[in-house]
C-alpha atoms as a PDB file:
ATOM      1  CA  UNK A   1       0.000   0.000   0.000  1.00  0.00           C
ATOM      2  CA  UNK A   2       1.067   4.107  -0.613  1.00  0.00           C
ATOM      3  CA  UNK A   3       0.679   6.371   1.639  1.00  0.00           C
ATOM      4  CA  UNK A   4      -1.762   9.194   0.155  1.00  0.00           C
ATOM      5  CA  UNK A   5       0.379  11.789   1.987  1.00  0.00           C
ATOM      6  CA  UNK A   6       3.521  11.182   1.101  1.00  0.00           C
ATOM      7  CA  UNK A   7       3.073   8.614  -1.413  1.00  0.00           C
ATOM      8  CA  UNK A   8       5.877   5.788   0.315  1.00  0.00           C
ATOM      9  CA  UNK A   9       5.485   2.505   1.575  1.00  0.00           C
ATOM     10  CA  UNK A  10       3.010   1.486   4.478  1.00  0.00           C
ATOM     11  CA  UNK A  11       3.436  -1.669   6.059  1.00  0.00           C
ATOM     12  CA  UNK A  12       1.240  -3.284   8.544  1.00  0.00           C
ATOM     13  CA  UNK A  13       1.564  -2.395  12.483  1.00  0.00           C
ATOM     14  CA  UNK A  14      -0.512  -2.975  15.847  1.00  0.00           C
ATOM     15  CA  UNK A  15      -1.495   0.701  16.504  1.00  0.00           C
ATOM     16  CA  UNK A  16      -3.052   1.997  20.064  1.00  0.00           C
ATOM     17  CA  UNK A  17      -6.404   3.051  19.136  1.00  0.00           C
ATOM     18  CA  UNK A  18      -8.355   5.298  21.648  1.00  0.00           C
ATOM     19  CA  UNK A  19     -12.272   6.861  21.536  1.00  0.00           C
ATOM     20  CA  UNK A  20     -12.955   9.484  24.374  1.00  0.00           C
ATOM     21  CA  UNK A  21     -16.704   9.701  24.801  1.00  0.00           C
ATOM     22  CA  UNK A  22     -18.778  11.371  27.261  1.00  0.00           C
ATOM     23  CA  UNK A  23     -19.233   8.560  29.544  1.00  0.00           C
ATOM     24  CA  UNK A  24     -16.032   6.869  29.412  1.00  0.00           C
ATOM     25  CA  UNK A  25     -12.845   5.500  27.333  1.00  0.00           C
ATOM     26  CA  UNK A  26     -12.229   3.371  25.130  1.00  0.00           C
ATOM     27  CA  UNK A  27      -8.266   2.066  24.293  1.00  0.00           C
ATOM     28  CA  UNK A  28      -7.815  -0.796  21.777  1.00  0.00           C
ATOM     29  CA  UNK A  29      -4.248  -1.586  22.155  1.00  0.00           C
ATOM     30  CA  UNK A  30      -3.184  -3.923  19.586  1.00  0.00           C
ATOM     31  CA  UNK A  31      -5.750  -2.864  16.151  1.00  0.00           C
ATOM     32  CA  UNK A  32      -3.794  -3.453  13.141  1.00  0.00           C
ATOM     33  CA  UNK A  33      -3.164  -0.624  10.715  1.00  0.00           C
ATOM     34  CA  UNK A  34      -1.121   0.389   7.870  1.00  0.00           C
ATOM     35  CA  UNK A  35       1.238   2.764   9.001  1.00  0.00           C
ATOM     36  CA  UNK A  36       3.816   4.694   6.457  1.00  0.00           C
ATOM     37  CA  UNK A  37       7.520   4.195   6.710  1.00  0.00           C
ATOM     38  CA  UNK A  38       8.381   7.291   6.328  1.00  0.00           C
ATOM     39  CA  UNK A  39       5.459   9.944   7.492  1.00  0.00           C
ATOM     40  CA  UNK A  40       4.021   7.299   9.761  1.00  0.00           C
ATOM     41  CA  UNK A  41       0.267   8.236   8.499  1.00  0.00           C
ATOM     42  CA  UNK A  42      -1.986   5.598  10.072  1.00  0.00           C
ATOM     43  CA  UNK A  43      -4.721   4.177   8.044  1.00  0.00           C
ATOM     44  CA  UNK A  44      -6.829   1.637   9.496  1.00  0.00           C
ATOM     45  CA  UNK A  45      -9.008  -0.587   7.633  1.00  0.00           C
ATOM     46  CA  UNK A  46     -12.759  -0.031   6.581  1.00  0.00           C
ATOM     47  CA  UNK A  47     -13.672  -3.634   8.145  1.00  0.00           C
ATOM     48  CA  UNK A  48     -11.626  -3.245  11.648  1.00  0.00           C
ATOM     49  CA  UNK A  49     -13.458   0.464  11.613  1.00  0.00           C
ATOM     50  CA  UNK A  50     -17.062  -0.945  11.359  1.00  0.00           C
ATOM     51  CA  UNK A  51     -16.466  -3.532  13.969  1.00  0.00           C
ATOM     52  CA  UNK A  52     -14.700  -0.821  16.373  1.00  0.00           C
ATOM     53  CA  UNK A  53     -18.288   1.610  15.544  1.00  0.00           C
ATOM     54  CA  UNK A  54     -20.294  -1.662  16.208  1.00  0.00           C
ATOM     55  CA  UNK A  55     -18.656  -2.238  19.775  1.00  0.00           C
ATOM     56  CA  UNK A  56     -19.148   1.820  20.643  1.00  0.00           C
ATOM     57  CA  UNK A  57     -23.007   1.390  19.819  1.00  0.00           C
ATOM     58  CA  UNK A  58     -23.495  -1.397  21.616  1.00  0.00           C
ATOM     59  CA  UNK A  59     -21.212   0.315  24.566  1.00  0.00           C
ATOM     60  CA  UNK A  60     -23.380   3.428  24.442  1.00  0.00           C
ATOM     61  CA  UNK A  61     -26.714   1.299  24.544  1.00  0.00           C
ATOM     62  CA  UNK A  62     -25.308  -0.639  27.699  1.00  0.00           C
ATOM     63  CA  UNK A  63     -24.461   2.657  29.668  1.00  0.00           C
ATOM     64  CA  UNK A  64     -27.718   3.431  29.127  1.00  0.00           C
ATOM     65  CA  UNK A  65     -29.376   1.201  30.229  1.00  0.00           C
ATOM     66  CA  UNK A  66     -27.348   1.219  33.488  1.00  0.00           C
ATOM     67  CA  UNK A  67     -28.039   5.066  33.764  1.00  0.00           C
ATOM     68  CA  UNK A  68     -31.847   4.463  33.586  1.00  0.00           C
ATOM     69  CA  UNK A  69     -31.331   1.932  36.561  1.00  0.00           C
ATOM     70  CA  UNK A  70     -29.937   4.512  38.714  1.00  0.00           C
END
């Protein structure tokens, strides 16, 4: 793969990946991504993406649910 900023290679890496939300945080520690040799862009996958959105819904539906308990 080319990097679209700089145009070198990319190889693949295990990146740290973290989503702040309002209610808490979410670190993925070991999501694979291409990262450039040179610029060290990261670009992660449109698959590993979805599944990371899926998991936030389905954290965000949870914490609700545990709100609306208290």
């Amino acid at each position: 793969m080319e990097c679209l900023k700089c145009y070198n290679d990319m190889f693949i890496d295990y990146v740290v990946f973290n989503i702040q939300r309002a209610d808490y945080n979410l670190d993925i520690k070991k999501l694979p991504a291409f990262v450039c040799s040179e610029c060290k862009e990261t670009y992660i996958e449109e698959e590993e993406m979805e599944k990371i959105f899926e998991t936030i819904e389905e954290l965000d539906q949870k914490i609700e649910k545990l709100k609306l308990k208290n």
